[in-house]
N, C-alpha and C. Protein backbone atom coordinates (compact mmCIF):
# COMPACT_ATOMS: atom_id res chain seq x y z
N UNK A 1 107.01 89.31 53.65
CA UNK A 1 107.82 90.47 54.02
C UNK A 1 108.61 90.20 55.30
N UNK A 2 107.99 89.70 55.88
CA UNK A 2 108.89 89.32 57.40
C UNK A 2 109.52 88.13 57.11
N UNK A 3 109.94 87.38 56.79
CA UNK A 3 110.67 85.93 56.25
C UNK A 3 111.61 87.11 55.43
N UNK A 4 111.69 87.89 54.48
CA UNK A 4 112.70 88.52 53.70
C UNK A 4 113.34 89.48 54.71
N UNK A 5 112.64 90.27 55.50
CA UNK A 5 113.13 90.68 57.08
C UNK A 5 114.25 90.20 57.75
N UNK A 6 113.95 89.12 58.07
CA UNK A 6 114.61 88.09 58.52
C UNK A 6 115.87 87.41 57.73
N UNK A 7 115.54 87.12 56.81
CA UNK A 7 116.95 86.29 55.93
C UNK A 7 117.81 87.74 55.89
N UNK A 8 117.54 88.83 55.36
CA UNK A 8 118.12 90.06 55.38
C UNK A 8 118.94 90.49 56.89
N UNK A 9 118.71 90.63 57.83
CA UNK A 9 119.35 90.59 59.34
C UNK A 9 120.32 89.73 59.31
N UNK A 10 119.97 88.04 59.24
CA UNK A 10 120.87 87.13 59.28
C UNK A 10 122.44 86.66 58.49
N UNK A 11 121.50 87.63 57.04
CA UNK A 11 122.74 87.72 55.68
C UNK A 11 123.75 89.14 56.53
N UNK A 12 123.35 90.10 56.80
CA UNK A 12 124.06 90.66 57.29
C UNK A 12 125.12 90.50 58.46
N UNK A 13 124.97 89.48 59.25
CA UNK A 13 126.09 89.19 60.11
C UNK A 13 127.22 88.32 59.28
N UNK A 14 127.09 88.13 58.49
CA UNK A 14 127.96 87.36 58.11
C UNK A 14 129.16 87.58 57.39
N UNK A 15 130.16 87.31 58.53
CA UNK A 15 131.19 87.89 57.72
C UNK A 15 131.68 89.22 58.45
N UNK A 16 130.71 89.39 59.26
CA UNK A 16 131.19 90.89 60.21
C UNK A 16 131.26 90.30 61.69
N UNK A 17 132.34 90.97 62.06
CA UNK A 17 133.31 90.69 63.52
C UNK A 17 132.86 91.61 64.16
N UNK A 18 132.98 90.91 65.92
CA UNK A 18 132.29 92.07 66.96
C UNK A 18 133.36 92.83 66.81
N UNK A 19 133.51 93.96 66.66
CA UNK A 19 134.26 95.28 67.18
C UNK A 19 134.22 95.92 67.72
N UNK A 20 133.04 96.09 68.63
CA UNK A 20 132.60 97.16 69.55
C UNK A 20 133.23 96.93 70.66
N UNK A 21 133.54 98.41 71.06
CA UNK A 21 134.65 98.48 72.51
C UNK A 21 133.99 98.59 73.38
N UNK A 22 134.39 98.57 74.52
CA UNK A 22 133.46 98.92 75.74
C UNK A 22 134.00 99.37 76.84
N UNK A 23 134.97 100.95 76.08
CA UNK A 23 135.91 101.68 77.01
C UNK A 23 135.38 102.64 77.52
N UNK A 24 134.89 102.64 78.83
CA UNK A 24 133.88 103.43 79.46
C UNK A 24 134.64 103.79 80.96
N UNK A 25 134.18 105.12 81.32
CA UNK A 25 134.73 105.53 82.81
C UNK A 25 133.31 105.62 83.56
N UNK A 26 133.61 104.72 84.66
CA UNK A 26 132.63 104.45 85.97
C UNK A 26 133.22 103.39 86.70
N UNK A 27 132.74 104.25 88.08
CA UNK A 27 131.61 105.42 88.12
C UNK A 27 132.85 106.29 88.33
N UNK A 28 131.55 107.57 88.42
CA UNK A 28 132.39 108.73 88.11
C UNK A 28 132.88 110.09 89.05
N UNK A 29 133.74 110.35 89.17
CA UNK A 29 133.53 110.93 90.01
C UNK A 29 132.66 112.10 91.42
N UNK A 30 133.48 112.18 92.09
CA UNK A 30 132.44 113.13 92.99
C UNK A 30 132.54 114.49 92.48
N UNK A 31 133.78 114.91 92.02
CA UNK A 31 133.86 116.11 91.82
C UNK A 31 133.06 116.69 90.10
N UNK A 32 131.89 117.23 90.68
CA UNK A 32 130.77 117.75 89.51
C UNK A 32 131.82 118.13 88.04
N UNK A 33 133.08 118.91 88.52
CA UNK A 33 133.13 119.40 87.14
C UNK A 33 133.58 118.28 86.45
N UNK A 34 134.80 117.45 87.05
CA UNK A 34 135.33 115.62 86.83
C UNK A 34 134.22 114.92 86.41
N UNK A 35 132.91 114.88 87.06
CA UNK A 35 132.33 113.98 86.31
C UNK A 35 131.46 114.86 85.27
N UNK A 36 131.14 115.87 84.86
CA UNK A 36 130.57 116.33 83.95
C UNK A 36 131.61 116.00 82.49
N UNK A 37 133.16 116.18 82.38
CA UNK A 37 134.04 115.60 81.74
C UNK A 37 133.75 114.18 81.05
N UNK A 38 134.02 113.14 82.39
CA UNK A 38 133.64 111.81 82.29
C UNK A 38 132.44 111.14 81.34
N UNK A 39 131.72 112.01 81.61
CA UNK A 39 129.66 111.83 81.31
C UNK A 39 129.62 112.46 79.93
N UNK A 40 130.50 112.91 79.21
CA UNK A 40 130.62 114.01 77.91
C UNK A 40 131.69 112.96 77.24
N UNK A 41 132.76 112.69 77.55
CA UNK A 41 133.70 111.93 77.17
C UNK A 41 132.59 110.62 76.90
N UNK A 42 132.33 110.20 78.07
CA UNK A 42 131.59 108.77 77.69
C UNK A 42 130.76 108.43 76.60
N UNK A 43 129.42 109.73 76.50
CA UNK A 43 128.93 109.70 75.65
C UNK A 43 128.96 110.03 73.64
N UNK A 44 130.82 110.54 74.09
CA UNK A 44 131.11 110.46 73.01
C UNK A 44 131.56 109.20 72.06
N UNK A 45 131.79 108.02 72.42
CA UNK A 45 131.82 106.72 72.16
C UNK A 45 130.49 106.12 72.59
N UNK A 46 129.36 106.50 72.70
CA UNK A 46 127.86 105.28 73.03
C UNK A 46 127.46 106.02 74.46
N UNK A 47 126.38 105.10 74.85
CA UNK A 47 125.83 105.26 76.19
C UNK A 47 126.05 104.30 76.85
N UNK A 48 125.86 104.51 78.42
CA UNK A 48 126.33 103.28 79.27
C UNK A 48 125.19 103.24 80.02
N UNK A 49 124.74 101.92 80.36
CA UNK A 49 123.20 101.87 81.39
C UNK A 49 124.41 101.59 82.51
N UNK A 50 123.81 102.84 83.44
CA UNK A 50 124.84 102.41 84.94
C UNK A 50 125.06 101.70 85.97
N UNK A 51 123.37 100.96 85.73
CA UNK A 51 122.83 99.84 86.73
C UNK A 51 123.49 98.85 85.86
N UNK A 52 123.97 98.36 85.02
CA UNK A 52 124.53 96.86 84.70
C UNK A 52 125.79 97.14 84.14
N UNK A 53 126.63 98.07 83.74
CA UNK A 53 127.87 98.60 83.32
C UNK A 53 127.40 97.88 81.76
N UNK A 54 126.44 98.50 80.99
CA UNK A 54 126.25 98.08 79.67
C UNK A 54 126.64 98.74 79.14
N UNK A 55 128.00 99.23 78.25
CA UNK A 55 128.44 99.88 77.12
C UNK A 55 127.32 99.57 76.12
N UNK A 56 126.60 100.47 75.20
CA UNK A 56 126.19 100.70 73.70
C UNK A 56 127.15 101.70 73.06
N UNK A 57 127.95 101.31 72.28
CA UNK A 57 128.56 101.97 71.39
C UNK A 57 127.86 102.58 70.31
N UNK A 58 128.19 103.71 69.77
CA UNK A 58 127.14 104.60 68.53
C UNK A 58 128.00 103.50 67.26
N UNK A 59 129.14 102.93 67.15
CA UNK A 59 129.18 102.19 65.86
C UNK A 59 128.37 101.03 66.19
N UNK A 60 127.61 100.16 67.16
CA UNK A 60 126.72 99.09 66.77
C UNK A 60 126.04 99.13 65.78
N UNK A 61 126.44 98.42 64.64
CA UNK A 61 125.17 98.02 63.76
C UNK A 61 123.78 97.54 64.41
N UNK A 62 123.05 97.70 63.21
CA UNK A 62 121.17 97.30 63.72
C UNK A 62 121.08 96.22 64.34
N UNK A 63 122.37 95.34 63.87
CA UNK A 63 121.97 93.69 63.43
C UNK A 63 122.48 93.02 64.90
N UNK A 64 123.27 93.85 65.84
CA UNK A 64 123.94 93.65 67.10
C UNK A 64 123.07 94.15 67.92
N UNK A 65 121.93 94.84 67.76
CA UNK A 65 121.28 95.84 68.77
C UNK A 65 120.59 94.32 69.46
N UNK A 66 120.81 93.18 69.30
CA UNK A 66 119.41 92.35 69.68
C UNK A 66 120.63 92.17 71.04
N UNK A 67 121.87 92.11 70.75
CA UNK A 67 122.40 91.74 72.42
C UNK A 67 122.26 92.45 73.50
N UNK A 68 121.79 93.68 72.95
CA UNK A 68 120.90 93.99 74.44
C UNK A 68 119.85 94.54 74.81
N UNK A 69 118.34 93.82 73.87
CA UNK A 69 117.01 93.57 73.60
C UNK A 69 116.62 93.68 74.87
N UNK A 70 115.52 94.02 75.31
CA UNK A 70 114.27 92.64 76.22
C UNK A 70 113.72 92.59 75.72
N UNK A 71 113.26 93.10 74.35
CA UNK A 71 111.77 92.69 73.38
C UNK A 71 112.10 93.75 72.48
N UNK A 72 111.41 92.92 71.12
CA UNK A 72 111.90 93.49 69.97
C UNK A 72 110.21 93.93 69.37
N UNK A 73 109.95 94.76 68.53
CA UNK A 73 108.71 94.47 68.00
C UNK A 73 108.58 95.17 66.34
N UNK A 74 108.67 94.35 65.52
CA UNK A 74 108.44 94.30 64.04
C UNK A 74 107.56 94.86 63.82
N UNK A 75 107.04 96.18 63.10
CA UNK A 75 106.08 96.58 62.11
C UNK A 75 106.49 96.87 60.73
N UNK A 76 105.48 97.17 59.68
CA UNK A 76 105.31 97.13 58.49
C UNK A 76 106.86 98.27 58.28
N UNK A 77 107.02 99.14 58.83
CA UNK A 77 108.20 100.48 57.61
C UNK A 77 109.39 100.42 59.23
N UNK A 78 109.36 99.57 60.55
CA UNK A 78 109.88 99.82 61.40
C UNK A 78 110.33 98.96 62.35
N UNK A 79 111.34 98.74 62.96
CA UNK A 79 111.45 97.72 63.80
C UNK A 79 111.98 98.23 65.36
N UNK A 80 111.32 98.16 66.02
CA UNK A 80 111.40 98.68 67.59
C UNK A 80 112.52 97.65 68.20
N UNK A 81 113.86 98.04 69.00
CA UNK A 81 114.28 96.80 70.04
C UNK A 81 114.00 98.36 71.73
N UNK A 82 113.24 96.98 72.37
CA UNK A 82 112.89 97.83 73.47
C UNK A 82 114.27 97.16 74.55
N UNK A 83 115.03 98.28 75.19
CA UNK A 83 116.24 97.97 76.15
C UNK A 83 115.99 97.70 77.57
N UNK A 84 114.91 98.11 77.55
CA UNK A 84 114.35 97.70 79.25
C UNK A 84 114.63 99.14 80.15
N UNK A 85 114.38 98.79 81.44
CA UNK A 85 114.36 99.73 82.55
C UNK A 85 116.12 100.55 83.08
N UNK A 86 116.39 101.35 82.67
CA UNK A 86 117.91 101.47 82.14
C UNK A 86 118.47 103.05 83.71
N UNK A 87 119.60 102.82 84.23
CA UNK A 87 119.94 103.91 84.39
C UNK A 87 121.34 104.63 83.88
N UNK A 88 121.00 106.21 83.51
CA UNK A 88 122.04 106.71 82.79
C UNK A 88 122.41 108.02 82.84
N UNK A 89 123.25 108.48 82.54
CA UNK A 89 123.41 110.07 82.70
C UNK A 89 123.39 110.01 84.90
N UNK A 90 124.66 109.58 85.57
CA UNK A 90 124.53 109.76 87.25
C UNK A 90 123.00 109.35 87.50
N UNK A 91 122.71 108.68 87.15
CA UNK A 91 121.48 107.58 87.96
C UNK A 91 120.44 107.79 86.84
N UNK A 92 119.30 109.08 86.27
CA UNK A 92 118.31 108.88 85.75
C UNK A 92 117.88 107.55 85.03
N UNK A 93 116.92 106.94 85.62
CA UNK A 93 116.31 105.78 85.37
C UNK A 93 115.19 105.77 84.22
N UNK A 94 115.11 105.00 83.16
CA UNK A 94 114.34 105.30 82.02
C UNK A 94 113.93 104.06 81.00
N UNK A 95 113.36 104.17 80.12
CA UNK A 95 112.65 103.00 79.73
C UNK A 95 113.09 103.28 78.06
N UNK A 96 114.23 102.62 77.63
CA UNK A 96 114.86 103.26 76.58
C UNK A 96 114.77 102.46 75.20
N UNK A 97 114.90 102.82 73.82
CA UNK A 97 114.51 101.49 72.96
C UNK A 97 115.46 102.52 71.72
N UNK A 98 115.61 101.82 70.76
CA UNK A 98 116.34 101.77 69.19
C UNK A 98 115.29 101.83 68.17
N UNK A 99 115.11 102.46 67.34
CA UNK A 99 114.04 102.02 65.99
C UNK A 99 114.90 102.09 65.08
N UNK A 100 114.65 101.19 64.16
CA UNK A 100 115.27 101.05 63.02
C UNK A 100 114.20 101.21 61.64
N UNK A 101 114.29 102.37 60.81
CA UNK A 101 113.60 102.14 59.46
C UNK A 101 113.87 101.23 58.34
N UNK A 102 112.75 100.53 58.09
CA UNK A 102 113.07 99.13 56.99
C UNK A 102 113.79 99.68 55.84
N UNK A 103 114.21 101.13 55.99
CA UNK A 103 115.45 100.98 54.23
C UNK A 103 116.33 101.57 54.55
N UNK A 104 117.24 101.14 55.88
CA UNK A 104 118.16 101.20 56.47
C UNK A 104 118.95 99.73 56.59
N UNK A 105 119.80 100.05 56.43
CA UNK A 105 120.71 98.37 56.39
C UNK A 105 121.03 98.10 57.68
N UNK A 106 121.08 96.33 57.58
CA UNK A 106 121.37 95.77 59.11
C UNK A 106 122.63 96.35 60.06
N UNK A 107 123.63 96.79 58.26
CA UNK A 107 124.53 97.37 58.97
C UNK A 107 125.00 98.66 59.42
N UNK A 108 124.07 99.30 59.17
CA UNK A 108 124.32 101.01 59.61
C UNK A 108 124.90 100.72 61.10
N UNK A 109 125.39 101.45 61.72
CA UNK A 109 125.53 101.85 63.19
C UNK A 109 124.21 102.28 63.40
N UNK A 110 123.68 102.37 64.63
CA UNK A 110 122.65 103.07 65.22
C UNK A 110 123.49 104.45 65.54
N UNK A 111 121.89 105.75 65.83
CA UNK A 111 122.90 106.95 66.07
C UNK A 111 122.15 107.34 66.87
N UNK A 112 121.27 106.88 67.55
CA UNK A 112 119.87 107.33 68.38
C UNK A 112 119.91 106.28 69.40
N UNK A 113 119.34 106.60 70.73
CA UNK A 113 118.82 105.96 71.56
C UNK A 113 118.06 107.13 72.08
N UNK A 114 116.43 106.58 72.40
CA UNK A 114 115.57 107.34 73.15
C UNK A 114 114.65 106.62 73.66
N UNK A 115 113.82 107.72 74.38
CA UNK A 115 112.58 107.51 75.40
C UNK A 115 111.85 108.31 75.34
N UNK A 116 110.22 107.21 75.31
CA UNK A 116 109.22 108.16 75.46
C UNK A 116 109.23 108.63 76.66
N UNK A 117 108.70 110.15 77.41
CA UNK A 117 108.82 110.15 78.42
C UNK A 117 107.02 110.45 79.13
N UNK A 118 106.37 110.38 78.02
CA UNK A 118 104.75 110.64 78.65
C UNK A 118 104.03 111.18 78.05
N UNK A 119 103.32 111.63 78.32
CA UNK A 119 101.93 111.91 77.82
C UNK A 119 101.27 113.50 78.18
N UNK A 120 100.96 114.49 78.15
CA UNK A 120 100.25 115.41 78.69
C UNK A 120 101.10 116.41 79.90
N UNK A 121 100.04 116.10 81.21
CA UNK A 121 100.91 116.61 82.16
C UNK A 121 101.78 115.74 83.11
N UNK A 122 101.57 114.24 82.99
CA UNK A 122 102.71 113.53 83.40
C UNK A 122 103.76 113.50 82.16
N UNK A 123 103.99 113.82 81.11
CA UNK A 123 105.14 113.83 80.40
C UNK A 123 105.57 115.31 80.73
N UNK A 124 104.81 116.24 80.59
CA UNK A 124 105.28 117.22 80.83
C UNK A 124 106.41 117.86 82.31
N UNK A 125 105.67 116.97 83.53
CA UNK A 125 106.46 116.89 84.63
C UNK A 125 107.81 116.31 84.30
N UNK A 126 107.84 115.17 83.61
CA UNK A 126 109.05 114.06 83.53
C UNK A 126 110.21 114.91 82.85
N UNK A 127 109.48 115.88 81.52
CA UNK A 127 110.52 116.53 80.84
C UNK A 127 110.99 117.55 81.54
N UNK A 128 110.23 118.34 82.70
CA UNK A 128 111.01 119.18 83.60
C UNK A 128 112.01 119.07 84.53
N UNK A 129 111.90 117.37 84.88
CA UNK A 129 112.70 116.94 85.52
C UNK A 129 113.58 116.76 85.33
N UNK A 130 113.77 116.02 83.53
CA UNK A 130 114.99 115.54 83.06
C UNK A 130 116.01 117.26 82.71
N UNK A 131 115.17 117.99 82.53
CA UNK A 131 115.76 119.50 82.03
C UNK A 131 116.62 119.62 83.50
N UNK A 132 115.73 119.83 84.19
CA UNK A 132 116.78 120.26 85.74
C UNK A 132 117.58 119.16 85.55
N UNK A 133 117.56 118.09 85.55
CA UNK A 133 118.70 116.63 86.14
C UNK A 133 120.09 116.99 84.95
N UNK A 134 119.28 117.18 83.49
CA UNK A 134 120.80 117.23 82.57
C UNK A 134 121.11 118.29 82.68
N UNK A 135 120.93 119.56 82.81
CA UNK A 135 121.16 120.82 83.21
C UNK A 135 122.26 120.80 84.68
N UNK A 136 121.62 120.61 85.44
CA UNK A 136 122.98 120.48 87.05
C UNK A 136 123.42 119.22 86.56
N UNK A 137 123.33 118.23 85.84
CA UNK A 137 125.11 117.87 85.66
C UNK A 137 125.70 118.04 84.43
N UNK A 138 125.07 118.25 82.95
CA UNK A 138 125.98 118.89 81.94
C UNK A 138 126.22 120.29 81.69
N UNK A 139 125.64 120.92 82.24
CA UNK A 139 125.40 122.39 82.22
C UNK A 139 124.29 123.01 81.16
N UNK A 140 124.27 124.12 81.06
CA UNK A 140 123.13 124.79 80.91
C UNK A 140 122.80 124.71 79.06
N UNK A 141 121.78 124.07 78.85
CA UNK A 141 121.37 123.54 77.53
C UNK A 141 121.83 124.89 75.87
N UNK A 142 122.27 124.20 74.93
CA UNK A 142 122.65 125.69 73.99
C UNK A 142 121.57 125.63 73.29
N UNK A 143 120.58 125.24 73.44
CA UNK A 143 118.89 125.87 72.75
C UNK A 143 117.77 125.62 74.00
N UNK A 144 117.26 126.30 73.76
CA UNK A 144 115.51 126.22 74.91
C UNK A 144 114.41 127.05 74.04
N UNK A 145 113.38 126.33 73.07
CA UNK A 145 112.59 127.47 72.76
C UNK A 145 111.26 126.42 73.26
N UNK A 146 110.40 126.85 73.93
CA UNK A 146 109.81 126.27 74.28
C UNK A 146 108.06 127.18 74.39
N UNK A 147 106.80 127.12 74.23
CA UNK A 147 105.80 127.86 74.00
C UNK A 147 105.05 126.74 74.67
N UNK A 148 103.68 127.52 75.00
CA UNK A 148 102.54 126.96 75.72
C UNK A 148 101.54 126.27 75.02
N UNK A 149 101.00 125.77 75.46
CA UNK A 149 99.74 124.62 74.45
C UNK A 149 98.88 124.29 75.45
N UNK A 150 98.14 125.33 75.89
CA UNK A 150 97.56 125.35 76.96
C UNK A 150 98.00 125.27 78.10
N UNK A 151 97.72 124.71 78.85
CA UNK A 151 98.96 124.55 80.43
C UNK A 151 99.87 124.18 80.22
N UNK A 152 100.51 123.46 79.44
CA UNK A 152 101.36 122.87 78.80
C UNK A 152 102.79 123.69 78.48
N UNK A 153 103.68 122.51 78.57
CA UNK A 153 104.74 123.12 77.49
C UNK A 153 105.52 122.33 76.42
N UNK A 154 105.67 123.37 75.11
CA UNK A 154 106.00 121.89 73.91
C UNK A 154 107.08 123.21 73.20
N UNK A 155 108.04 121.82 73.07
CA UNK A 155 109.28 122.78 72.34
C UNK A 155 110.57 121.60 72.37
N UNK A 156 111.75 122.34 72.86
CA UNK A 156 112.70 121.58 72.23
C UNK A 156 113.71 122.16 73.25
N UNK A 157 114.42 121.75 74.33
CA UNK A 157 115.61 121.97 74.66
C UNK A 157 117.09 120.64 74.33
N UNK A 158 118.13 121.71 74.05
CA UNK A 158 119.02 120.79 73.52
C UNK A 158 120.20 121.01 73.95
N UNK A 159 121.21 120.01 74.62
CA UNK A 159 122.55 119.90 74.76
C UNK A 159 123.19 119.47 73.37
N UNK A 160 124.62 120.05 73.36
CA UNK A 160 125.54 119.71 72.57
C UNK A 160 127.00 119.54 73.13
N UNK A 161 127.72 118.79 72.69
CA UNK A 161 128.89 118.53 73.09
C UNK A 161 129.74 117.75 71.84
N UNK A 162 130.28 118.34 71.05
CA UNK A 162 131.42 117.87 70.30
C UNK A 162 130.66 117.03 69.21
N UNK A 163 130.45 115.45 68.98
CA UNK A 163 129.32 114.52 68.54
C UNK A 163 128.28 114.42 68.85
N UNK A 164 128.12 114.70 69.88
CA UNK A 164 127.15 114.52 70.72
C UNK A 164 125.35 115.23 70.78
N UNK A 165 124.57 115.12 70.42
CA UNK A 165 123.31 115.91 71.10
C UNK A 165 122.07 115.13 72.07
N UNK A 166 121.77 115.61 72.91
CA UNK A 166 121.05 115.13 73.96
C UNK A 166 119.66 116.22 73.64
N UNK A 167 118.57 115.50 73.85
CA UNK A 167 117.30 116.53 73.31
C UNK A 167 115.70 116.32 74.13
N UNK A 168 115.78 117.12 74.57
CA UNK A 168 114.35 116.72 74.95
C UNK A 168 113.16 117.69 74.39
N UNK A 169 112.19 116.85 73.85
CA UNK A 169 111.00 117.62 72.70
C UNK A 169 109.64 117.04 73.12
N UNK A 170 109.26 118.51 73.56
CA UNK A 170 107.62 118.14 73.44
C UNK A 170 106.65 118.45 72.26
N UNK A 171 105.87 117.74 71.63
CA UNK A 171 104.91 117.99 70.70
C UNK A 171 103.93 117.83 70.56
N UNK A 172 102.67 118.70 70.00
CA UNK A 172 101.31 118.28 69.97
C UNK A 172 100.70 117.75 68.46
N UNK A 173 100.30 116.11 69.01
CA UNK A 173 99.60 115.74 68.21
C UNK A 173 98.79 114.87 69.16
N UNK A 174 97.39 115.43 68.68
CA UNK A 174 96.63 114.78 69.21
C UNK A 174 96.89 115.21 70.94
N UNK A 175 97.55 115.13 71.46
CA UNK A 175 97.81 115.29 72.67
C UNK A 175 99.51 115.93 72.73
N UNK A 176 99.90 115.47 74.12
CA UNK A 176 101.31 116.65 73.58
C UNK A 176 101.97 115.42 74.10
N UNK A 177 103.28 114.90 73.54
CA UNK A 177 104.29 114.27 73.87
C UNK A 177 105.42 114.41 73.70
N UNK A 178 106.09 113.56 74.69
CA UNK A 178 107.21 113.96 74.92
C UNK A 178 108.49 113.02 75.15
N UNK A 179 109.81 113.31 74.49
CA UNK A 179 110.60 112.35 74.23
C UNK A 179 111.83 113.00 74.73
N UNK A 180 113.09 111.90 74.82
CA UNK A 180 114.28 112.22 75.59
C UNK A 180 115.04 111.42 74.49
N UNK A 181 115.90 112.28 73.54
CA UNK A 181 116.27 111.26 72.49
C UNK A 181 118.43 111.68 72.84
N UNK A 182 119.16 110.61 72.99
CA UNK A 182 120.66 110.77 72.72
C UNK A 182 121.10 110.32 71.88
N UNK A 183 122.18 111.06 71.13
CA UNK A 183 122.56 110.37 69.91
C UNK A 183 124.07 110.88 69.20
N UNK A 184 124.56 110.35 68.44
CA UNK A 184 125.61 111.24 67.43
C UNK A 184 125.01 112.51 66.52
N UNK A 185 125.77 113.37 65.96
CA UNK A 185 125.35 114.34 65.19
C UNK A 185 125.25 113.34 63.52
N UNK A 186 124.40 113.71 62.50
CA UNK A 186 124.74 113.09 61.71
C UNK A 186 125.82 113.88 60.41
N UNK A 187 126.42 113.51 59.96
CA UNK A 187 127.08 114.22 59.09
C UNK A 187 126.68 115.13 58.14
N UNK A 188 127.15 115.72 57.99
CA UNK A 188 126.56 117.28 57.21
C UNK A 188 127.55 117.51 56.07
């Protein structure tokens, strides 16, 4: 299965040209409402890690995601590329990765980039943080339903912008976790 993995990835480059752009504004301005523009615009073509001026474009295929890997990790229905220690959105610093499902082609575009952000009540802190941080600079989220799970909080707040949705979700299984996922809308 992993040898057919593999020849499958490799058959897919072939024959396909880089195309991905990497027309990005940064940095961005001082003036909040200018860069709230900038940071909405940007993310409507990909995400940018701000510490290395890394454009990810939302058309990268699967099969391109390895150029900007630090570790990849293969399981049975899934394939993880982990991006490393990333900053984005006016500085937030984060630990960001791609999954790809095995009956998805090498060449889809990716439409997701996310992060776990924790566990319990250290995830729970992290997601309050990121709520205040995308909140004062994209403005005020168009969903928040959010309920208790003991001390806890698990739910779903969500930005939107044009293509765009930015999401942060807490859930209980087993424990409560919590994720920071950006991405395109998918077609409807």
């Amino acid at each position: 299965m992993e040898l057919i993995r593999k020849i499958t990835e490799i058959l897919s480059r072939i024959g396909q040209r880089d195309k991905l752009t990497e027309n990005f504004i940064f940095p961005y301005s001082s003036d909040p409402k200018i860069k709230r523009e900038q940071i909405w615009n940007n993310l409507q073509k990909g995400l940018l890690f701000e510490d290395n001026q890394t454009f990810i474009p939302w058309q990268t295929p699967y099969n391109y995601v390895r150029k900007f890997e630090i570790k990849r990790h293969d399981s049975g229905d899934r394939t993880n590329w982990y991006l490393g220690k990333r900053k984005i959105l006016d500085g937030y610093e984060g630990h960001f990765e791609v999954m790809k499902w095995c009956w998805y082609s090498w060449r889809k575009p990716i439409k997701e980039i996310s992060e776990n952000i924790g566990h319990d009540l250290e995830g729970m802190k992290n997601f309050r943080f990121l709520e205040t941080h995308i909140t004062n600079l994209l403005g005020e989220p168009i969903k928040k339903e959010l309920e208790k799970f003991g001390s806890l909080d698990i739910g779903e707040v969500i930005w939107r912008n044009k293509n765009v949705t930015i999401r942060l979700i807490g859930i209980e299984i087993f424990n409560c976790r919590y994720q920071f996922k950006i991405g395109i809308n998918e077609k409807e």
